[in-house]
Protein backbone atom coordinates (compact mmCIF):
# COMPACT_ATOMS: atom_id res chain seq x y z
CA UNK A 1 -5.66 78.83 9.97
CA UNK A 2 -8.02 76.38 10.47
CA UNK A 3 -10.32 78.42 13.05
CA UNK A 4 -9.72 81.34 10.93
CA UNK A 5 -11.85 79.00 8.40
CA UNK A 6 -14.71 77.95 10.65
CA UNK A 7 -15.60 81.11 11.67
CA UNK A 8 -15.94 82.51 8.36
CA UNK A 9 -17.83 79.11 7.19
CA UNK A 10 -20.02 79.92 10.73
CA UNK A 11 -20.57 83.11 9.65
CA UNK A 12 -22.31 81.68 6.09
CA UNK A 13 -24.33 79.05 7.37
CA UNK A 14 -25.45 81.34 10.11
CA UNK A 15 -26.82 84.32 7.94
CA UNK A 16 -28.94 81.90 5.98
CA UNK A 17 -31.12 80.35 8.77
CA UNK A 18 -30.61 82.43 11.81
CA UNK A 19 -32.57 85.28 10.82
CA UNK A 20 -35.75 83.70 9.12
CA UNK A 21 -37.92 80.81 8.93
CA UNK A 22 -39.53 79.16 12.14
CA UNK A 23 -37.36 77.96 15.28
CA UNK A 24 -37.27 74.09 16.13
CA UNK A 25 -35.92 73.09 19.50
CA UNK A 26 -34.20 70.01 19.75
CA UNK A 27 -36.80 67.25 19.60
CA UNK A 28 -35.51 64.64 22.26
CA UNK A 29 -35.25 67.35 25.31
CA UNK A 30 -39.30 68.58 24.28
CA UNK A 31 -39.96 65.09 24.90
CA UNK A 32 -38.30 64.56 28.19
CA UNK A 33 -38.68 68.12 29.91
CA UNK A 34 -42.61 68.16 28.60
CA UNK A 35 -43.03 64.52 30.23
CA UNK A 36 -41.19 65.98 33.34
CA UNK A 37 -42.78 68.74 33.94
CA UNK A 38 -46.34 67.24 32.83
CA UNK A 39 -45.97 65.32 35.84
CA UNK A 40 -44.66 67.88 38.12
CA UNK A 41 -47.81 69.67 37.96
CA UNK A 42 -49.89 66.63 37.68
CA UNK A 43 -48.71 65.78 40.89
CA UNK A 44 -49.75 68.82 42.23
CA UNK A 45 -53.06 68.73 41.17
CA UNK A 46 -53.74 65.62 41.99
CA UNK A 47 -52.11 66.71 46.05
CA UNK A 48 -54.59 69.88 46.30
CA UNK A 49 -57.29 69.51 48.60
CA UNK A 50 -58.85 72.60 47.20
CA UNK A 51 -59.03 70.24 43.62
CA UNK A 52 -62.44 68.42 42.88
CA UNK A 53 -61.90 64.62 43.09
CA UNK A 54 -62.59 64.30 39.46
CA UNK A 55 -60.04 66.36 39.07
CA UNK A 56 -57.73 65.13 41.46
CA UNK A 57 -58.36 61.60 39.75
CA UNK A 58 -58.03 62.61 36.02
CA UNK A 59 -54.36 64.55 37.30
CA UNK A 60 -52.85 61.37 38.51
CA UNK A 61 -52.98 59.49 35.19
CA UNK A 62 -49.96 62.07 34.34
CA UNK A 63 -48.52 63.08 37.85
CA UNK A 64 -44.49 62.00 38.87
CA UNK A 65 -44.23 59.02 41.30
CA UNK A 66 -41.97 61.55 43.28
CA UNK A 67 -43.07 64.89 44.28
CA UNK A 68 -39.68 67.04 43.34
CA UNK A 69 -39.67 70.36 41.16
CA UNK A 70 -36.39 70.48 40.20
CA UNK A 71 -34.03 68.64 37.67
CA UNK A 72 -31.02 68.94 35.57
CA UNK A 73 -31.63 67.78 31.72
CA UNK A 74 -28.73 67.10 29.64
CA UNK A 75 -28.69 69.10 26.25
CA UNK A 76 -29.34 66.33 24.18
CA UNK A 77 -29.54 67.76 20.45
CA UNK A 78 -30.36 64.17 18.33
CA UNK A 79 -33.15 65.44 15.76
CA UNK A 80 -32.63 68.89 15.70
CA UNK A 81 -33.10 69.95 12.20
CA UNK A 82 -29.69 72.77 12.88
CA UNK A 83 -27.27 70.29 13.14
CA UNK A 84 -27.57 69.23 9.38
CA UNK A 85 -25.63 73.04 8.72
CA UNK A 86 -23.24 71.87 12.07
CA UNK A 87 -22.13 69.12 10.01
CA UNK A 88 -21.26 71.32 7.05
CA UNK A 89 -19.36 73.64 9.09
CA UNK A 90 -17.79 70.49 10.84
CA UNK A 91 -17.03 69.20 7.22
CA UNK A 92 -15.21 72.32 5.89
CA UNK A 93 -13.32 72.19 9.39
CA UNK A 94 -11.80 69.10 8.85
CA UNK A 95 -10.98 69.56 5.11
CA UNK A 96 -8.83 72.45 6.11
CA UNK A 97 -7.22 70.94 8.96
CA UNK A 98 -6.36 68.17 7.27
CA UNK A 99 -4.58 70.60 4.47
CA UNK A 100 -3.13 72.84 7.43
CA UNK A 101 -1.43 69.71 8.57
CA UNK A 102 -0.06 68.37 5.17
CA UNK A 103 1.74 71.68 5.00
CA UNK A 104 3.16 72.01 8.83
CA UNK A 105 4.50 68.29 7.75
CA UNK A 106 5.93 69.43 4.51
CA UNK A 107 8.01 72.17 6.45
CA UNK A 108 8.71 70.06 9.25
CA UNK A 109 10.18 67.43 6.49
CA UNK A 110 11.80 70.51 4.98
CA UNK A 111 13.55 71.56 8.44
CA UNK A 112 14.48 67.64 8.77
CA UNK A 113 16.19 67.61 5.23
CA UNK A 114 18.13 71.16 6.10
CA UNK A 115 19.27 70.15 9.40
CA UNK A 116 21.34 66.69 7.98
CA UNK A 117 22.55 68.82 4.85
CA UNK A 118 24.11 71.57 7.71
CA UNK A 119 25.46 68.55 10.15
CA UNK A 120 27.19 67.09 7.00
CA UNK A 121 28.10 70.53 6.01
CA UNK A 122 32.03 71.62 6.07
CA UNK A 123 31.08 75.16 5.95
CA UNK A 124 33.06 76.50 9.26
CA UNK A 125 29.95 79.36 9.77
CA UNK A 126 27.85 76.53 9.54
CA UNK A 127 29.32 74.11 11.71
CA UNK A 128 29.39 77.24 14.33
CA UNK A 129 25.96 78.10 14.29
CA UNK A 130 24.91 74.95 14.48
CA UNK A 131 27.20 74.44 17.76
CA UNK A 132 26.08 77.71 19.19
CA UNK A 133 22.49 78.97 17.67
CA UNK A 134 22.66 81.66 19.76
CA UNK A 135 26.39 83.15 19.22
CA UNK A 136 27.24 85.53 16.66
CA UNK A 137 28.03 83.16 13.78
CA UNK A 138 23.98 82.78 13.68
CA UNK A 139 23.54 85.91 11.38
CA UNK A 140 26.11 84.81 8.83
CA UNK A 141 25.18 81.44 8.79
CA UNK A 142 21.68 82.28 7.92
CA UNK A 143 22.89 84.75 5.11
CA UNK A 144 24.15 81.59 3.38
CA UNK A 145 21.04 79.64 3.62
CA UNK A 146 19.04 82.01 2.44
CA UNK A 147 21.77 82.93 -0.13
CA UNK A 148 20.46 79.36 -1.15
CA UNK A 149 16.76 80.53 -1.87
CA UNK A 150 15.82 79.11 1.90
CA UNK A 151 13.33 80.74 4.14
CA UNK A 152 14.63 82.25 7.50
CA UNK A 153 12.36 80.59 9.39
CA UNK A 154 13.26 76.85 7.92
CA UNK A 155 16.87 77.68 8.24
CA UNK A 156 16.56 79.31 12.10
CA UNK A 157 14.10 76.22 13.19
CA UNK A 158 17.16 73.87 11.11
CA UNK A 159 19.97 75.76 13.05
CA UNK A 160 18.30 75.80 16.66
CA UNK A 161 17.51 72.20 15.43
CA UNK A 162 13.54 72.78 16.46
CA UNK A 163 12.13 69.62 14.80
CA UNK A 164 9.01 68.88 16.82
CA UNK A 165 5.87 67.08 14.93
CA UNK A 166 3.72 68.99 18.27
CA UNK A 167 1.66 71.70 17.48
CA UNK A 168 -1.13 73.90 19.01
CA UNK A 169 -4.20 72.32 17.90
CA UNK A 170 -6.57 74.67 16.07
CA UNK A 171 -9.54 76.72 17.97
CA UNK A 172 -12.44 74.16 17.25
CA UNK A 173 -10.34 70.56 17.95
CA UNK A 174 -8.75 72.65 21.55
CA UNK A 175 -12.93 73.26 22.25
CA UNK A 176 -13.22 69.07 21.89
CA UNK A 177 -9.87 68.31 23.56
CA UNK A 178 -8.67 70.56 25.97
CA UNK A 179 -5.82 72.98 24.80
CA UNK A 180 -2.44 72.23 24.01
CA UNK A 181 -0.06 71.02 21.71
CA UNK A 182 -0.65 67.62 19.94
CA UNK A 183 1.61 65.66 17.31
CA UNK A 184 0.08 65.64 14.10
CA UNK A 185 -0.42 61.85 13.79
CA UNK A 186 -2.93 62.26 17.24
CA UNK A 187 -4.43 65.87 15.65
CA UNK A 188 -4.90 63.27 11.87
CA UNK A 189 -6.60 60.55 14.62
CA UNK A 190 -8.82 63.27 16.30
CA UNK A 191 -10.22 64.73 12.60
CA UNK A 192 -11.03 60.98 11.70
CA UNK A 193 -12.78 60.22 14.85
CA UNK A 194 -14.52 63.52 14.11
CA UNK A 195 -15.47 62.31 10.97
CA UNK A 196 -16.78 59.30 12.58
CA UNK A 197 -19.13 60.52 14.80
CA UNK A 198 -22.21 62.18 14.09
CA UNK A 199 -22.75 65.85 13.98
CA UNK A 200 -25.31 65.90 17.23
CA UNK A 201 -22.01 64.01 19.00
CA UNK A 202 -19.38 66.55 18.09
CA UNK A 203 -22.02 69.33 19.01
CA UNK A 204 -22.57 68.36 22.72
CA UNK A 205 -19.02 67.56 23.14
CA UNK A 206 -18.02 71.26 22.03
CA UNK A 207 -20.94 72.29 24.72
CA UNK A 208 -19.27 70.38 27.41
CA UNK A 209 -16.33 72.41 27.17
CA UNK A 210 -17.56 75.57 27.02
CA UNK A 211 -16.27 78.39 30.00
CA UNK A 212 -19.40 78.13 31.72
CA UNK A 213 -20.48 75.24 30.34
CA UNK A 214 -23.93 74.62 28.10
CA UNK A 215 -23.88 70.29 28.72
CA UNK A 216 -27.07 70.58 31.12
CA UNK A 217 -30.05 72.79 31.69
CA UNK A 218 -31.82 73.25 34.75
CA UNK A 219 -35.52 73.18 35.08
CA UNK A 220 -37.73 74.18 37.94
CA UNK A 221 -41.34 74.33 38.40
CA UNK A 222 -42.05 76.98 41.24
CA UNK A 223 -45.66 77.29 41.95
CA UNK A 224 -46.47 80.65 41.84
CA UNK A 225 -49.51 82.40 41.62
CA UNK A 226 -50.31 84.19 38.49
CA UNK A 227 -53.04 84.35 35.79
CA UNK A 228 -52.16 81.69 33.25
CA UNK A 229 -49.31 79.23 32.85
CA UNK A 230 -45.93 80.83 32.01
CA UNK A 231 -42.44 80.32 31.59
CA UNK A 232 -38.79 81.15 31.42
CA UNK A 233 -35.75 80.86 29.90
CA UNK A 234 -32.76 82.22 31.82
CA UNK A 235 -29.52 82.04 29.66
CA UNK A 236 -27.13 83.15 31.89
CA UNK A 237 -27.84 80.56 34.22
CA UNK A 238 -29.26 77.70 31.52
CA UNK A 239 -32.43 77.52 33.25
CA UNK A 240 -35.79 76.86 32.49
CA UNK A 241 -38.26 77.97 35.29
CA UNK A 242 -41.87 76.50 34.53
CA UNK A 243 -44.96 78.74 36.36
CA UNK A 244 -48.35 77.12 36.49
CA UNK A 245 -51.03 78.72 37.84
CA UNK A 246 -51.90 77.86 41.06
CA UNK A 247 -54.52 80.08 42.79
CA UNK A 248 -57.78 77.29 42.14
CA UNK A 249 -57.88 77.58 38.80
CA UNK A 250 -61.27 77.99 36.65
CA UNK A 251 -61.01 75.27 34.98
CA UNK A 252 -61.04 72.89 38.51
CA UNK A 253 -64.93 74.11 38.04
CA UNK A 254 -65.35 72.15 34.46
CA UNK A 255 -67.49 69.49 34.13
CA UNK A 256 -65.53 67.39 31.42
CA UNK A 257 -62.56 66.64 34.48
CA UNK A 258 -60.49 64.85 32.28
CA UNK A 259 -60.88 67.35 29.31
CA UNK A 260 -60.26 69.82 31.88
CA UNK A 261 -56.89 67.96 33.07
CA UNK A 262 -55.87 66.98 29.20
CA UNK A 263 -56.18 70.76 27.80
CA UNK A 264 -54.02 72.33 31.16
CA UNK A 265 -51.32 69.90 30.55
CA UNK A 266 -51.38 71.12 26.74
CA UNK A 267 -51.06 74.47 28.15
CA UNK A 268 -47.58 73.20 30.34
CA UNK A 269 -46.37 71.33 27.06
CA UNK A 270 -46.84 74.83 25.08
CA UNK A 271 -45.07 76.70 27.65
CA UNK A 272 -41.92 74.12 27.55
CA UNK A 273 -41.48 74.35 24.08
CA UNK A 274 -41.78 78.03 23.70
CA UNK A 275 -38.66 78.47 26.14
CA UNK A 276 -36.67 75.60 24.50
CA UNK A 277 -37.20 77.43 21.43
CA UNK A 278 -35.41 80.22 23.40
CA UNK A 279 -32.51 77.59 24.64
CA UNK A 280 -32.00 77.11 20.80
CA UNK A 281 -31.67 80.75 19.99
CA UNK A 282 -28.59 80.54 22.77
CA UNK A 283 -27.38 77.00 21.25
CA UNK A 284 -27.47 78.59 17.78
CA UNK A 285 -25.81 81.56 19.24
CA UNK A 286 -23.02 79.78 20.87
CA UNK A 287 -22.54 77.64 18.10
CA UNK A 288 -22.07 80.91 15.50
CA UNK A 289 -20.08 82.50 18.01
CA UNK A 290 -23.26 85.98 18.25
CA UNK A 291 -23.90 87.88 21.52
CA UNK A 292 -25.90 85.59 23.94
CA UNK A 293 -29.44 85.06 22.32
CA UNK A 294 -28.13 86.67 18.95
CA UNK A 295 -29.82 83.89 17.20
CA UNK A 296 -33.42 83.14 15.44
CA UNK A 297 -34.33 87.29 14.96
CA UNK A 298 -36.44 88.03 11.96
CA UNK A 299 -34.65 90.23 9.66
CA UNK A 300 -32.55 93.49 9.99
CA UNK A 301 -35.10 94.87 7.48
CA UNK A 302 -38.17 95.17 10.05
CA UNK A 303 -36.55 95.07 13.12
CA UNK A 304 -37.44 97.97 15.31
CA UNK A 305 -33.59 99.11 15.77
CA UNK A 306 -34.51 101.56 18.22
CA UNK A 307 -34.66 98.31 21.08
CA UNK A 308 -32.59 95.26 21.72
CA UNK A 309 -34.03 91.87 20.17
CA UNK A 310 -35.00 91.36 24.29
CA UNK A 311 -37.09 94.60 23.80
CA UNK A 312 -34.99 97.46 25.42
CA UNK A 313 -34.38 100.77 24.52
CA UNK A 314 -31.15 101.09 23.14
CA UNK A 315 -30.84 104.80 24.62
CA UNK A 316 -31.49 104.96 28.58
CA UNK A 317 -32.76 108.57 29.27
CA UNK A 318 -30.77 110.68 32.11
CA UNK A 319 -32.15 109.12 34.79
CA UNK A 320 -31.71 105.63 33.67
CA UNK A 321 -35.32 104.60 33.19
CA UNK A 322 -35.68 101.40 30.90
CA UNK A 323 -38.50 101.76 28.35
CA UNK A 324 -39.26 97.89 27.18
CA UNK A 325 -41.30 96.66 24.27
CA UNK A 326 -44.47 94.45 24.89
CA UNK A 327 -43.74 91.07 25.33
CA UNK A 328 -45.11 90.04 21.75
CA UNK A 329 -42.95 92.82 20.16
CA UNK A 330 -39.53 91.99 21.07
CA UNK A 331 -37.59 90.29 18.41
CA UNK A 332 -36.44 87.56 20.69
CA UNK A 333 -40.30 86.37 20.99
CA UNK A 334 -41.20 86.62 16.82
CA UNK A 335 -40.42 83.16 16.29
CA UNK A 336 -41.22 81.55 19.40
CA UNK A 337 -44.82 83.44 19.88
CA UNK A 338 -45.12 82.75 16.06
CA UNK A 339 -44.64 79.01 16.74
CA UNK A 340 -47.09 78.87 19.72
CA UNK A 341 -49.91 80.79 17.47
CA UNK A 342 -49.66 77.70 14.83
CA UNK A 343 -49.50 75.25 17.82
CA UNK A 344 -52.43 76.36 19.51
CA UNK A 345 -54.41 77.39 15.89
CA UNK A 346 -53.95 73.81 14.78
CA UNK A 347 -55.12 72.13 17.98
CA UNK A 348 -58.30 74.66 17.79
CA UNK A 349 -59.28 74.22 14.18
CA UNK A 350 -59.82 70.66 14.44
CA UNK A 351 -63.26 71.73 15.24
CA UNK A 352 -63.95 73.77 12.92
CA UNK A 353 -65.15 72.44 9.42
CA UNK A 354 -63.44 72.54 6.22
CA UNK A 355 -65.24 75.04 4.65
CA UNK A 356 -64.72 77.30 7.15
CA UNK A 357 -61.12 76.98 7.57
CA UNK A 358 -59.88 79.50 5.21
CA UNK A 359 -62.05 82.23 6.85
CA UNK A 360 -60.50 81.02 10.38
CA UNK A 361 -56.93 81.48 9.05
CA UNK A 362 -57.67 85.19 8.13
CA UNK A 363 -59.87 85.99 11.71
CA UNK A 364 -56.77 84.16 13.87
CA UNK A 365 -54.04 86.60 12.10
CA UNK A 366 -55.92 89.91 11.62
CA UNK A 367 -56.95 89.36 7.83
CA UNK A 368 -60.78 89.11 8.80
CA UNK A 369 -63.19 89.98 11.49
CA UNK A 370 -64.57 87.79 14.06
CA UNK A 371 -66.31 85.95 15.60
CA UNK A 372 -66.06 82.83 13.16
CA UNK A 373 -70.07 82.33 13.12
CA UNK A 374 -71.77 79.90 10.96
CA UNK A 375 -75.70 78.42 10.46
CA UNK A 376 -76.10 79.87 13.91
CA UNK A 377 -72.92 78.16 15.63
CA UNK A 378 -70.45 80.57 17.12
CA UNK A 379 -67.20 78.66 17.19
CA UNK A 380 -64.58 79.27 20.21
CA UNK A 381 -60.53 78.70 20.66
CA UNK A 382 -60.61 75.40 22.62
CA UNK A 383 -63.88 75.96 24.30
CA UNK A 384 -62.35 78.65 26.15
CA UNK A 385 -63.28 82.15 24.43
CA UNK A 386 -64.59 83.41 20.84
CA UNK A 387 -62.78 82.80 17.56
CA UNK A 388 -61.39 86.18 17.47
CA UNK A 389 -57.87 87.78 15.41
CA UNK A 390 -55.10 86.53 18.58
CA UNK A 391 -53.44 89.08 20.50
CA UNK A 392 -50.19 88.88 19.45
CA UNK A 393 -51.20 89.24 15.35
CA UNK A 394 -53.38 92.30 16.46
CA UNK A 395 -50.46 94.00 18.69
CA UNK A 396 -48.14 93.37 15.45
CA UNK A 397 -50.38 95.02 12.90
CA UNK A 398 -51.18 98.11 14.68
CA UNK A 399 -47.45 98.44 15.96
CA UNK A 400 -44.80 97.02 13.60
CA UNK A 401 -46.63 95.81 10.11
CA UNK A 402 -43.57 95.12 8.51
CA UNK A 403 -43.42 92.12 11.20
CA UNK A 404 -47.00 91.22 10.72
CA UNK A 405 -47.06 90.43 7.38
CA UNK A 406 -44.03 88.33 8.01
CA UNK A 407 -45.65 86.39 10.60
CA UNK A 408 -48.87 85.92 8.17
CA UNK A 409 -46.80 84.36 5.41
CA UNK A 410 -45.21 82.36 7.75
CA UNK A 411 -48.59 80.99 9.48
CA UNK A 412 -49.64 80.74 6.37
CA UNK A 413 -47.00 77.94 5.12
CA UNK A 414 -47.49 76.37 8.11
CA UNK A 415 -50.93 76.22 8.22
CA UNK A 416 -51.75 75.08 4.75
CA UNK A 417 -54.19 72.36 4.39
């Protein structure tokens, strides 16, 4: 009864958050992993020979006393904005198991009163049942007790004298404890100390216990070559793998070393909260019981149905080919990519002045035309390339509008002076 009731409330809470408004990973584990990492990469900087001395010197400042690339992170979830509707659903769970209980004890107290009305009985079909609940004066004894207006299932559990205050504890308390019957009094004890805790407490516990388990996440940095600092998020294994570039990078040729130190290590920090924005899609997930990474989608209404949210076609031709969407495209990434493109827009606009900030809004998503020019200054993303309309707003609006627009009004809130 009572899991029957936190599913449904699941089911509520998640339909009003999971499918709009920006993703927020939990706040505590950014922190940590970010510093981690940071350092990870620092350290390899400041180790390559091939690395300017400025360089080299500006990357220790952040780099890890000890040179490893891989840790385990507990999923810490104090601060994350999610749990307030966790506590709700934890809330509603307890109310109901609290009245689930009060009425297994009223028919347990029911069953108690039966049973010494029977032994005290004179009745001879009675008296036989109740010496033998399993001979044939069983039927005729329960005739008369329900004769009486009883139930057959007080007067059996009175007859076979099954008074037990044990029962199976409900779906979400079995998560938290460990399956199994409880008395009541310990189940009353386990709702209070529920009650007790807060809501990021009762969260990770229910991780702990999950089949394959969601209480750590493992995060490597593998140095890779590639063109830019990237990332992933592997949910079946809980894994965050971390890919900076390696092959001499351009900026190792910047004058400003520091700058040039300080803006790749913004680039790392970007790339760890994008795929713990991911993690949360699978916490949310878990938590409202939807297929793995089910969570954070924008809505049904301009999805692309045709894929999956990970951007695959739904129907594999004969020969099993697998058409994929573009990486910006795929429903899984609208949030997260949405989240990086205010990130990075309000780290670049800080150079840009007021009165030009409204026309910078409308190049970066697609509602104007670059470059962002002004009195003869041609302003640039971070020093790095023109103020143009970003890649993933341009991809949107030529290919899914529907989504575009969405992502505008969203940047737009954010954004807002």
């Amino acid at each position: 009864m009572a899991n029957r009731h936190w599913t449904k409330a699941a089911h509520r809470v998640a339909v009003r958050h999971l499918e709009a408004g920006l993703l927020r990973p939990p706040p505590k584990m950014v922190a940590e992993i970010t510093s981690w990492s940071i350092g990870c990469v620092a350290r390899f900087v400041a180790d390559d020979e091939q690395a300017p001395d400025p360089v080299r010197e500006a990357a220790r400042a952040y780099a890890n006393p000890s040179p490893e690339t891989h840790r385990k992170f507990p999923v810490s979830l104090e601060g994350w904005p999610y749990l307030r509707d966790i506590a709700g659903i934890q809330a509603l769970a307890v109310k109901q198991t609290l009245a689930w209980l009060d009425d297994v004890e009223e028919k347990r107290n029911q069953v108690v009163k039966l049973y010494d009305q029977v032994r005290r009985s004179e009745d001879p079909v009675l008296q036989a049942a109740l010496r033998n609940p399993d001979g044939p004066a069983l039927a005729k004894a329960l005739q008369v007790l329900q004769a009486q207006g009883i139930s057959k299932s007080t007067a059996l559990r009175a007859l076979r004298v099954m008074i037990t205050d044990e029962v199976q504890l409900p779906g979400f308390l079995a998560t938290l404890y460990g399956p199994g019957k409880r008395p009541t009094h310990e189940i009353r004890k386990m709702l209070s100390e529920i009650r007790a805790d807060g809501p990021a407490q009762m969260a990770e516990a229910a991780l702990q216990v999950l089949p394959h388990g969601f209480s750590e996440v493992d995060v490597d940095v593998e140095f890779s070559y590639g063109a830019a600092a990237s990332g992933e998020y592997k949910p079946e294994k809980r894994q965050i793998v971390v890919y900076p570039l390696t092959d001499r990078p351009a900026w190792y040729a910047f004058k400003d070393a520091e700058k040039a130190v300080r803006g790749y290590m913004a680039e790392i920090a970007a790339t760890i909260k994008h795929e713990l924005t991911h993690m949360s899609q699978d916490l949310l997930a878990v938590f409202h019981g939807l297929q793995t990474m089910g969570a954070g989608l924008p809505s049904p209404s301009i999805r692309n149905n045709d894929y999956t949210p990970l951007g695959v076609f739904r129907d594999n031709t004969p020969d099993h080919t697998r058409r994929t969407k573009e990486h910006d495209l795929r429903d899984i990434e609208f949030y997260t990519q949405l989240q990086d493109e205010i990130d990075l827009y309000l780290r670049a606009v800080k150079v840009v002045p007021e009165s030009l900030r409204d026309k910078a809004r409308k190049i970066w998503v697609g509602l104007a035309q670059g470059p962002l020019r002004a009195e003869g200054v041609e302003y640039e993303i971070l020093g790095v390339r023109p103020w143009m309309t970003q890649h993933t707003f341009r991809v949107l609006h030529t290919s899914e509008p529907a989504k575009w627009r969405k992502a505008v009004g969203e940047f737009w809130k954010a954004t807002e002076p």
